[in-house]
N, C-alpha and C. Protein backbone atom coordinates (compact mmCIF):
# COMPACT_ATOMS: atom_id res chain seq x y z
N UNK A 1 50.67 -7.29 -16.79
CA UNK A 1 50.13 -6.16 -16.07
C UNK A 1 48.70 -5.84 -16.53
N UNK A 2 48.00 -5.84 -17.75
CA UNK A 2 47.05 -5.66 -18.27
C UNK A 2 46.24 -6.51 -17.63
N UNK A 3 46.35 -7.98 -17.86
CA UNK A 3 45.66 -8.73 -17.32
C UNK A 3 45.38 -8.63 -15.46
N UNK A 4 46.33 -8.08 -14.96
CA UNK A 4 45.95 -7.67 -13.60
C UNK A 4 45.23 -6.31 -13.09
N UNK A 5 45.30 -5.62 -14.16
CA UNK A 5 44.09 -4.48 -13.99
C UNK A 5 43.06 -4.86 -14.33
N UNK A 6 42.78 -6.30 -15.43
CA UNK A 6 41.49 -6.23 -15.70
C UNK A 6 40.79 -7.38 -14.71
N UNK A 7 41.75 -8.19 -13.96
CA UNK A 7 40.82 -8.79 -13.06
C UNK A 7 40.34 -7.79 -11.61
N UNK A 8 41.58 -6.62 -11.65
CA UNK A 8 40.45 -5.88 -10.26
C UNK A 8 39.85 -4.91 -11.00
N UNK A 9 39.61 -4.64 -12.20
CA UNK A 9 38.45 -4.03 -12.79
C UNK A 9 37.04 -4.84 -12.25
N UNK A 10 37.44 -6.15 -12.71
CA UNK A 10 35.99 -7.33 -12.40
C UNK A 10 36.29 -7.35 -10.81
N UNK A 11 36.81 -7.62 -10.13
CA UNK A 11 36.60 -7.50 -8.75
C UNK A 11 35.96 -6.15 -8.03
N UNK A 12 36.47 -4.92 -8.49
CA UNK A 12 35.71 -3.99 -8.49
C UNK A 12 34.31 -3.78 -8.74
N UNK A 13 33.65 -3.71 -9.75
CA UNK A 13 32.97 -4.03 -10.25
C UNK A 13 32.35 -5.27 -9.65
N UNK A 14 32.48 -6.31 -9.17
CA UNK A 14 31.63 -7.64 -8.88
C UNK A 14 31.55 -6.98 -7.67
N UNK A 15 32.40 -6.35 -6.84
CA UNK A 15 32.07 -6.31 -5.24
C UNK A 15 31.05 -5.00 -5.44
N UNK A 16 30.68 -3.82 -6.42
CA UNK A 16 29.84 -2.96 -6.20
C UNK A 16 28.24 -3.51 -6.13
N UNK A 17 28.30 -4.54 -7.26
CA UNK A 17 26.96 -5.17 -7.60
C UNK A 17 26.23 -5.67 -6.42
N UNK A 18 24.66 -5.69 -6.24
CA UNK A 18 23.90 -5.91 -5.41
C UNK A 18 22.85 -6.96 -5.94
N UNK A 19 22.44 -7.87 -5.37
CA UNK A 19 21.34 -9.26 -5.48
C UNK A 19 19.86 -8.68 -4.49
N UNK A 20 19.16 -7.98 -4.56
CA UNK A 20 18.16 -7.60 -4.03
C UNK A 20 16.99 -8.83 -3.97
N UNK A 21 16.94 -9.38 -3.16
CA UNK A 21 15.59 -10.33 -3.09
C UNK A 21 14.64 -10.15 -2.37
N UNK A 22 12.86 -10.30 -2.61
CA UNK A 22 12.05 -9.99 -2.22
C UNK A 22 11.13 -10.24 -2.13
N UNK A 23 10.19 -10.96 -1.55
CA UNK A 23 9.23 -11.83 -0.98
C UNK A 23 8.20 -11.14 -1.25
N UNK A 24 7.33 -11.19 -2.15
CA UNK A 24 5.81 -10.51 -1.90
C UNK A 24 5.19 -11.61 -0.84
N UNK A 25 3.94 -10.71 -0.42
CA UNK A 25 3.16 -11.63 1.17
C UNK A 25 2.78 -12.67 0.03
N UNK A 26 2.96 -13.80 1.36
CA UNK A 26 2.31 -15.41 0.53
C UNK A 26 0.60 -15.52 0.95
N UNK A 27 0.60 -14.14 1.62
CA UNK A 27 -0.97 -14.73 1.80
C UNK A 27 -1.83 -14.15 1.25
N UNK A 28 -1.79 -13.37 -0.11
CA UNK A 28 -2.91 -12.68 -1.05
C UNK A 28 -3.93 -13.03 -0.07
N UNK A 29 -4.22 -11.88 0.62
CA UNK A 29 -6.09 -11.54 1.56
C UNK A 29 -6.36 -12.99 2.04
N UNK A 30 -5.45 -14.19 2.38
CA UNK A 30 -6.10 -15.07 3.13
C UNK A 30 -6.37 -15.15 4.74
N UNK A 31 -7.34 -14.37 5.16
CA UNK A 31 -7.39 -14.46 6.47
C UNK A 31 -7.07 -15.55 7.86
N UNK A 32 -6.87 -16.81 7.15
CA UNK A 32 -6.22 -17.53 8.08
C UNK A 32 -4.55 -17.71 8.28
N UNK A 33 -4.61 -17.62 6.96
CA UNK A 33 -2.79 -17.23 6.51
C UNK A 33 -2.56 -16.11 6.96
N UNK A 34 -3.21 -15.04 7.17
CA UNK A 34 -2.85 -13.68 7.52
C UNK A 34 -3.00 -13.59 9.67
N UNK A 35 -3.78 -14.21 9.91
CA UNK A 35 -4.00 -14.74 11.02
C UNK A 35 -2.54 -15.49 11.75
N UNK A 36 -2.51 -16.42 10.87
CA UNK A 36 -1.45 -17.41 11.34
C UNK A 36 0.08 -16.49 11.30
N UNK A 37 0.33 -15.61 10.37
CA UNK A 37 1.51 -14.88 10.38
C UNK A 37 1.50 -13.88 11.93
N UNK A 38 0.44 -13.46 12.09
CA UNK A 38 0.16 -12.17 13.65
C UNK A 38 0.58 -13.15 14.54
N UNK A 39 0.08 -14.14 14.57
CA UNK A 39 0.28 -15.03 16.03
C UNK A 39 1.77 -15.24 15.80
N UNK A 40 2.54 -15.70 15.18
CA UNK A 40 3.69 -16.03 14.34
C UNK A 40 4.99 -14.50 15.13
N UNK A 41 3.90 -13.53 14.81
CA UNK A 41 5.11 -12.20 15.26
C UNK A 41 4.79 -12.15 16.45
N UNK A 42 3.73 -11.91 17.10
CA UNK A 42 3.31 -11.97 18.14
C UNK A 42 3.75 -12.58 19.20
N UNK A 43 4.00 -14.36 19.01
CA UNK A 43 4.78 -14.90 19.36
C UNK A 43 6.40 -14.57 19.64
N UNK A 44 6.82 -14.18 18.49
CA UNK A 44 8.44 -13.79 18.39
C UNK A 44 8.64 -12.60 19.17
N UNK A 45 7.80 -11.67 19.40
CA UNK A 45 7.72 -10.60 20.57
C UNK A 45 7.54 -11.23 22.03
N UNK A 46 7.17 -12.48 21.92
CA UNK A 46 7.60 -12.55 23.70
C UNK A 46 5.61 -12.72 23.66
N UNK A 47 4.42 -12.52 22.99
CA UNK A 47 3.10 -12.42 23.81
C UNK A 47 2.37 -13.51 22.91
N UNK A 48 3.21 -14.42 23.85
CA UNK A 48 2.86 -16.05 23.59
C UNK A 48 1.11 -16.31 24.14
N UNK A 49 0.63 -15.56 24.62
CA UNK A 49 -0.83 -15.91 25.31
C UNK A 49 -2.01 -14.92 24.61
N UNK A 50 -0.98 -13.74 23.45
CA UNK A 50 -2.01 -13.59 22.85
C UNK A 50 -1.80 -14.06 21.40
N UNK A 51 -1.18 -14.64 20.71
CA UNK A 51 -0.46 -15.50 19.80
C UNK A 51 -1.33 -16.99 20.26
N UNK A 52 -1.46 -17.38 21.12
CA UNK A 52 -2.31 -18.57 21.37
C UNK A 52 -3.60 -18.20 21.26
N UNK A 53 -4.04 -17.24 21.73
CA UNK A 53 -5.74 -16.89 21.82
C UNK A 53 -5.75 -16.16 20.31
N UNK A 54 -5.12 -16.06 19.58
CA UNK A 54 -5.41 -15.64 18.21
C UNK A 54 -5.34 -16.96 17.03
N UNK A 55 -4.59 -17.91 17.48
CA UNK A 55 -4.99 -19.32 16.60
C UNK A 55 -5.62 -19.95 17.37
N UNK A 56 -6.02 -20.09 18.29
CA UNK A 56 -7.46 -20.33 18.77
C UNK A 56 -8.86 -20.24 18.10
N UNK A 57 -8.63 -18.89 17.66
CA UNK A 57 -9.48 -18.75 16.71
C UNK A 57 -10.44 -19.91 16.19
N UNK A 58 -9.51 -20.53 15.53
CA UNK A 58 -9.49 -21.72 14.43
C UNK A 58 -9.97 -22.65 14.97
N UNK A 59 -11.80 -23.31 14.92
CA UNK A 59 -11.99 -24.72 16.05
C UNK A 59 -11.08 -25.54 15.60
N UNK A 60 -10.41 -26.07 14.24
CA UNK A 60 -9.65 -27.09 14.51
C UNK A 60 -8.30 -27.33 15.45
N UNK A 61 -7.84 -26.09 15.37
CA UNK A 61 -6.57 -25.38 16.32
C UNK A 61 -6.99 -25.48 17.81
N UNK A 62 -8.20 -25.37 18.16
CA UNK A 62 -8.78 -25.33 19.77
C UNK A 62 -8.99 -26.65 20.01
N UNK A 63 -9.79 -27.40 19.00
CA UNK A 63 -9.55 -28.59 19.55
C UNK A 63 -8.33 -29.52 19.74
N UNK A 64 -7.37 -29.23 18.97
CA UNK A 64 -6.17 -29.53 19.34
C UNK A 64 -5.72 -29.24 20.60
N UNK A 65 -5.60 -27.79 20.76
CA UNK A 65 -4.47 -27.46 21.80
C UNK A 65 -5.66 -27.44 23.11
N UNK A 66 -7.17 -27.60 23.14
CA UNK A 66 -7.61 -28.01 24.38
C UNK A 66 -7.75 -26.80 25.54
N UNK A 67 -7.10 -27.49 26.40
CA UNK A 67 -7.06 -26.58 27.81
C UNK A 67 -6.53 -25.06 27.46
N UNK A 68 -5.53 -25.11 26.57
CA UNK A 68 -4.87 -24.13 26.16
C UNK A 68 -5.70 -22.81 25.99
N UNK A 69 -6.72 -23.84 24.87
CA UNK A 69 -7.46 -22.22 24.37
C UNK A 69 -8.72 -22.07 25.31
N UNK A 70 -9.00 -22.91 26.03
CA UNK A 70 -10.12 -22.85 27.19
C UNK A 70 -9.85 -21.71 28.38
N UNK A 71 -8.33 -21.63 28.35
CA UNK A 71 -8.01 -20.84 29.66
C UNK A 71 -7.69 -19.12 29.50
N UNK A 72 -8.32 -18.67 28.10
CA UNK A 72 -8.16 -17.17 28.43
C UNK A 72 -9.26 -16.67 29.05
């Protein structure tokens, strides 16, 4: 009996405990990294055409995607 109070002591106890994890921003003030995350949400909201005209930005990104960033 002892031994079965003390494992839902620890079950108790293990199920109160919390693992909090937490991401500081990966982009310490890098404006292209900080850039690239807006288009990133921007995108995930559905405003895929201003998410494109914001890595556009970037000539290497325009010359890639071309027509893309030619057409705002």
């Amino acid at each position: 009996m002892t031994s079965l109070k003390a494992l839902l002591m620890v079950l108790f106890v293990g199920a109160c405990s919390q693992t909090v994890v937490s991401y500081p921003s990966v982009c310490n003030s890098d404006k292209t990294c900080e850039r690239n995350q807006n288009a990133k949400i921007l995108n995930d909201l559905g405003h895929t055409e201003a998410a494109t005209a914001l890595v556009c930005e970037d000539h290497s990104v325009a010359d890639l995607l071309g027509d893309k960033c030619t057409s705002r």
